[in-house]
Protein backbone atom coordinates (compact mmCIF):
# COMPACT_ATOMS: atom_id res chain seq x y z
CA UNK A 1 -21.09 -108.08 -52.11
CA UNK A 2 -20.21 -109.31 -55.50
CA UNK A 3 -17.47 -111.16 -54.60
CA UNK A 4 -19.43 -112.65 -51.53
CA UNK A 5 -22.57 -113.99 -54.08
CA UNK A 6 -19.81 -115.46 -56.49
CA UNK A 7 -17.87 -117.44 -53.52
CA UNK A 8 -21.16 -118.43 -52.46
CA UNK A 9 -22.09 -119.63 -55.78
CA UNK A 10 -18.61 -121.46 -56.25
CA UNK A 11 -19.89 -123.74 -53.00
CA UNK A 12 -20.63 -126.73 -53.83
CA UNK A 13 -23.02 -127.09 -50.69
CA UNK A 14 -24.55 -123.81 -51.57
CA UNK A 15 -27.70 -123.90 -53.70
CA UNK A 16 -26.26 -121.18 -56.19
CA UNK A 17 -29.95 -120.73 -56.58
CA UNK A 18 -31.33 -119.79 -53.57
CA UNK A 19 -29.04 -116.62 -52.29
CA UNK A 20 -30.85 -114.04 -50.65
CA UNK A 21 -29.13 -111.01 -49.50
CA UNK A 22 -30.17 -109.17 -45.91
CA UNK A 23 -28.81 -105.20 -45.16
CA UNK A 24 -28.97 -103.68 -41.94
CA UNK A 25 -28.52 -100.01 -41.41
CA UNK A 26 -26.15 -98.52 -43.71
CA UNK A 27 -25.56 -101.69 -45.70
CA UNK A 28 -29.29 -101.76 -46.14
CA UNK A 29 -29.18 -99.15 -48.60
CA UNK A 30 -26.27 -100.46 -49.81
CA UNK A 31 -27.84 -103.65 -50.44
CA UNK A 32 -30.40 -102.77 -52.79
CA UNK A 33 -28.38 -101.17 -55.55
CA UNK A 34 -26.62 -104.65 -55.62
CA UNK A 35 -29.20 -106.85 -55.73
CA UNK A 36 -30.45 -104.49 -58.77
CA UNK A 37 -27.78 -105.33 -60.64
CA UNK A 38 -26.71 -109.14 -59.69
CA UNK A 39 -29.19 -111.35 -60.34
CA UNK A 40 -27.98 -113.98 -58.98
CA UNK A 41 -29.72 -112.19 -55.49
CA UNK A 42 -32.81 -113.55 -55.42
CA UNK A 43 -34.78 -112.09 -52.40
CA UNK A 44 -33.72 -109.01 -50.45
CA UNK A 45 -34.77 -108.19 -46.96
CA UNK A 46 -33.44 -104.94 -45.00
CA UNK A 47 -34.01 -103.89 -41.36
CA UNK A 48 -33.47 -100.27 -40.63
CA UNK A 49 -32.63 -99.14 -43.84
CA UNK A 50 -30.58 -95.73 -44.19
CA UNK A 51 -29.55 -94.10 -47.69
CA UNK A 52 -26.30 -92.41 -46.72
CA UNK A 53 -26.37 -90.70 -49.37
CA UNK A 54 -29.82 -88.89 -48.46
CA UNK A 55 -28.83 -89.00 -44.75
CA UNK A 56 -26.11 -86.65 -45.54
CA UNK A 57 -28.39 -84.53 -47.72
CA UNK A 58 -30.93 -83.98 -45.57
CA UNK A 59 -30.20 -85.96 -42.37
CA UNK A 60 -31.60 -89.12 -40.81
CA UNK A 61 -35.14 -87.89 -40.43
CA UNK A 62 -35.21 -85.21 -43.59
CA UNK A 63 -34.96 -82.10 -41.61
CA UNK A 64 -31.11 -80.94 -41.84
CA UNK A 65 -30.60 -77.55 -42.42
CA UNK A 66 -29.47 -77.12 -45.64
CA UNK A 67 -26.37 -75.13 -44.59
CA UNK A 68 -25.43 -78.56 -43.03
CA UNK A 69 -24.35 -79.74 -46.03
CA UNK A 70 -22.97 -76.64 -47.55
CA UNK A 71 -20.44 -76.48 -44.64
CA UNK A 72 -19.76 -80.26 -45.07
CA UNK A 73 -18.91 -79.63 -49.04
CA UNK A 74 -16.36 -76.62 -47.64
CA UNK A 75 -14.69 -78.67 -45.81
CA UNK A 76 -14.24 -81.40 -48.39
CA UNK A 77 -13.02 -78.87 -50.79
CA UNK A 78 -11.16 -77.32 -48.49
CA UNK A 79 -9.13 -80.87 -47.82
CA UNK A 80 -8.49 -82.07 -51.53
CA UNK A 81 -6.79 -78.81 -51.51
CA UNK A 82 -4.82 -79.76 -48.40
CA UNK A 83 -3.97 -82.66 -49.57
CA UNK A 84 -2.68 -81.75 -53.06
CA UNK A 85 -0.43 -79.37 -50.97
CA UNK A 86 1.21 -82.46 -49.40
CA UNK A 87 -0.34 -82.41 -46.16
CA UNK A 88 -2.12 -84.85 -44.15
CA UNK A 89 -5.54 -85.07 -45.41
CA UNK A 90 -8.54 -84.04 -42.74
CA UNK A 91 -10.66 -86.16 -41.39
CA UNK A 92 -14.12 -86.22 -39.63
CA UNK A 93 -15.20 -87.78 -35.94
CA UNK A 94 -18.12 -89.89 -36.39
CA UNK A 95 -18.21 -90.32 -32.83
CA UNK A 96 -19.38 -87.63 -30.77
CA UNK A 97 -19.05 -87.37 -26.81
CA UNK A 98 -21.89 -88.22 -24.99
CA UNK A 99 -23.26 -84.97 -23.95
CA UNK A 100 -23.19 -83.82 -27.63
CA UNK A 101 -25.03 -87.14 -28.24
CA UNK A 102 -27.41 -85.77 -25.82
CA UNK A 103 -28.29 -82.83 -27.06
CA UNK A 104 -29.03 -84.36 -30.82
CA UNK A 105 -32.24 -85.82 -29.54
CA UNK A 106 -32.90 -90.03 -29.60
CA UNK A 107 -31.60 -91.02 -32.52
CA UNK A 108 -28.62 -89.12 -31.97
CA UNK A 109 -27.85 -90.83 -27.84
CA UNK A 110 -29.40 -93.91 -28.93
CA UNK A 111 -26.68 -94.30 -31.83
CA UNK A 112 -23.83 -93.21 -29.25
CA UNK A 113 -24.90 -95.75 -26.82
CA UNK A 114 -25.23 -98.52 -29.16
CA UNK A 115 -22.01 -97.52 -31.24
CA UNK A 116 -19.52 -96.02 -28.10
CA UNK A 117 -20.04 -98.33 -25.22
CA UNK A 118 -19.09 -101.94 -24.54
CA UNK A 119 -22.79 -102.86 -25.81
CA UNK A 120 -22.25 -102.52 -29.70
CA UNK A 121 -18.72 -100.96 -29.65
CA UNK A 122 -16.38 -103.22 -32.02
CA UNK A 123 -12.55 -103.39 -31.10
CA UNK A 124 -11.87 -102.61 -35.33
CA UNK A 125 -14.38 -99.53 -35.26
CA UNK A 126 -13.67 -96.96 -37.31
CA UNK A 127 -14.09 -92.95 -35.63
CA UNK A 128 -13.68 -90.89 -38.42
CA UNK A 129 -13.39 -90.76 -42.41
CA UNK A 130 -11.79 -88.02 -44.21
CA UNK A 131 -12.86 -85.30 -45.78
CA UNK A 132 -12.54 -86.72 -48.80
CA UNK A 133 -15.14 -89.31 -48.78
CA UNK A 134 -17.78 -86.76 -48.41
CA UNK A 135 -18.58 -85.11 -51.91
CA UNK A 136 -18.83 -89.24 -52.99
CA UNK A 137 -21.16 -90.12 -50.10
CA UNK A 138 -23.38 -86.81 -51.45
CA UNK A 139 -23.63 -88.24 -54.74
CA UNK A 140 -24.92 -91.79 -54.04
CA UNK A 141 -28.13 -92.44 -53.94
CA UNK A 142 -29.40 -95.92 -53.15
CA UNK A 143 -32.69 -96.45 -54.45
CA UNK A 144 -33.76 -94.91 -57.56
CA UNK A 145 -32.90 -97.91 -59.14
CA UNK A 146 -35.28 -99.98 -56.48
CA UNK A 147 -38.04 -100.73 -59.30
CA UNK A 148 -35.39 -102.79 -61.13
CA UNK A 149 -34.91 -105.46 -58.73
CA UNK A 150 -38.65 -106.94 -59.82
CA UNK A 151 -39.38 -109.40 -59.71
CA UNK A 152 -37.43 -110.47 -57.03
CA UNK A 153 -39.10 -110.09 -53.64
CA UNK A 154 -38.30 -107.20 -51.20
CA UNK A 155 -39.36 -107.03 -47.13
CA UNK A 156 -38.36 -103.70 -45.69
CA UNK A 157 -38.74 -103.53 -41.76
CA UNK A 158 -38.74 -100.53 -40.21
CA UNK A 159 -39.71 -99.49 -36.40
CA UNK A 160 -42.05 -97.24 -36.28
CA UNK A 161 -40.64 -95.14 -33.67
CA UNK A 162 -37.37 -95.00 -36.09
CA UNK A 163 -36.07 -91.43 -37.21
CA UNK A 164 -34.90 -92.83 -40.30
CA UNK A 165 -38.08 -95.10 -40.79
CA UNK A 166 -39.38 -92.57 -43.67
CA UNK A 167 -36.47 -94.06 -45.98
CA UNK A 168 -37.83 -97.29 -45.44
CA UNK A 169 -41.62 -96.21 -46.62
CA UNK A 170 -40.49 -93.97 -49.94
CA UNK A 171 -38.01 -96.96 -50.96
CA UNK A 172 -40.84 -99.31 -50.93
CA UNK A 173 -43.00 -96.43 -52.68
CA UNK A 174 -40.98 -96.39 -55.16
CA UNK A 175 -40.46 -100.62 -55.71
CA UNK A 176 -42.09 -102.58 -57.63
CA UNK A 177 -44.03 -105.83 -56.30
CA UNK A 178 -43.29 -108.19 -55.12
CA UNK A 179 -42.75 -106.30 -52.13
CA UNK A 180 -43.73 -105.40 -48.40
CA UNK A 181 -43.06 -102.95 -45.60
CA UNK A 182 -43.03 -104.35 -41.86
CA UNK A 183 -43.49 -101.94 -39.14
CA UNK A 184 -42.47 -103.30 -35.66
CA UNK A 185 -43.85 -101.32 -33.20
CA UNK A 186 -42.59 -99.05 -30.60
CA UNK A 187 -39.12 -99.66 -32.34
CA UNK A 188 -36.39 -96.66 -32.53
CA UNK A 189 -33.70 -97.17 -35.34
CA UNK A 190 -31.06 -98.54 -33.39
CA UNK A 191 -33.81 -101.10 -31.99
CA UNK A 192 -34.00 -103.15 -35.02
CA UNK A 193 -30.52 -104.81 -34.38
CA UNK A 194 -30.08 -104.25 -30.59
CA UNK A 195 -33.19 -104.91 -28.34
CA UNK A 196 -36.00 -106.24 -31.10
CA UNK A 197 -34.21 -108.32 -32.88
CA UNK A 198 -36.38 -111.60 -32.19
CA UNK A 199 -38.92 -109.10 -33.42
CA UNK A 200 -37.02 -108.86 -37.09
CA UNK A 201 -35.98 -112.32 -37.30
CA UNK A 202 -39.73 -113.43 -37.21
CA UNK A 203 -40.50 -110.97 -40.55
CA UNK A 204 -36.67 -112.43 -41.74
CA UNK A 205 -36.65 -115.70 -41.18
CA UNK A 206 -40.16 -117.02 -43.17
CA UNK A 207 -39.56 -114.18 -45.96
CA UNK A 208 -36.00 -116.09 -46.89
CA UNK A 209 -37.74 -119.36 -46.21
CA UNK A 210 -40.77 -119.02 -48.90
CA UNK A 211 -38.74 -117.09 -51.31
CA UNK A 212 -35.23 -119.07 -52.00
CA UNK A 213 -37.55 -122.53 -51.14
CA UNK A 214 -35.75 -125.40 -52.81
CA UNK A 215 -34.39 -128.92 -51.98
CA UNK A 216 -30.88 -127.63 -50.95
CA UNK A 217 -29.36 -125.60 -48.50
CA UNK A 218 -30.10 -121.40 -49.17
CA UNK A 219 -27.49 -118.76 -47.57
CA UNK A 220 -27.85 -115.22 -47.32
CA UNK A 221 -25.33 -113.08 -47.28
């Protein structure tokens, strides 16, 4: 994101001023930690926001069993020492088959029929990361630096229906103002950027508009 605020900021048709930066998902806990330490963000919105760091932990809606992870960290151990034999190093589906999507309750189908059918399905998708990605996923942890980005302004919409909507509410907890949690009703997770997005983009739109407000163009990245 870095490189994307300094290109934007090289624009001459960019007001280098007025960049906001907007995470969905994933990338809205990776968004924060950015903006944190780039000033040059000066409003951050997120929709759906997921520490994947924490959903690792302790799974999207904080009730993993513990030996989850335990088996997880094995396996990752298990792999570096694969791969220092001079084997091919493991790797992990992140796409399960529909009946196991099934049986993981909402979030889990809901996420399978955005991610694995012709809906939300991207040619360039990735299915699986190896093994040894996963001791660096456990360690990050995407907002207990949140109360730095003050006083820059943060909107954090959630739905309310969301199994990950409790990372939204402890991030803003934990924020300093100026800040503000949206709720958008009857909304799963997967909601917020498939079937209420008009829904988002109302919060989105005026929170980017009264925050990077000048006399030139803003972009958000």
């Amino acid at each position: 994101m870095r490189t994307d605020v300094s290109y934007l900021s090289s624009r001459p048709e960019i007001g280098s001023d007025r960049i906001g930066a907007l995470g969905i998902c994933a990338s809205g806990g990776y968004v924060i930690p950015a903006a944190v330490t780039d000033h040059r963000i000066r409003a951050v919105a997120t929709a759906g926001a997921v520490d994947l760091g924490l959903y690792f932990r302790v799974g999207p809606d904080g009730t993993q069993d513990p030996a989850a992870l335990q088996a997880l960290l094995d396996a990752a151990a298990a792999a570096r020492t694969t791969e220092a034999a001079g084997e091919p190093l493991p790797t992990m589906s992140v796409r399960p088959t529909e009946e196991e999507a099934r049986a993981g309750g909402r979030y889990s189908y809901e996420a399978w029929e955005y991610y694995s059918t012709d809906r939300g399905r991207h040619p360039r998708q990735a299915d699986e990361f190896t093994f040894s990605s996963v001791d660096k996923i456990m360690n990050f942890d995407a907002f207990h630096l949140i109360g730095l980005l003050a006083p820059r302004p943060l909107l954090m919409v959630a739905g309310n229906e969301a199994a990950t909507a409790w990372m939204s509410e402890e991030a803003v907890k934990k924020a300093n103002e100026p800040k503000r949690q949206h709720w958008i009703e009857g909304a799963s997770h997967v909601d917020l950027y498939d079937r209420y997005v008009p829904q988002v983009t109302t919060e989105l739109l005026p929170f980017f508009t009264q925050n990077l407000a000048a006399q030139t163009a803003h972009a958000t990245v």
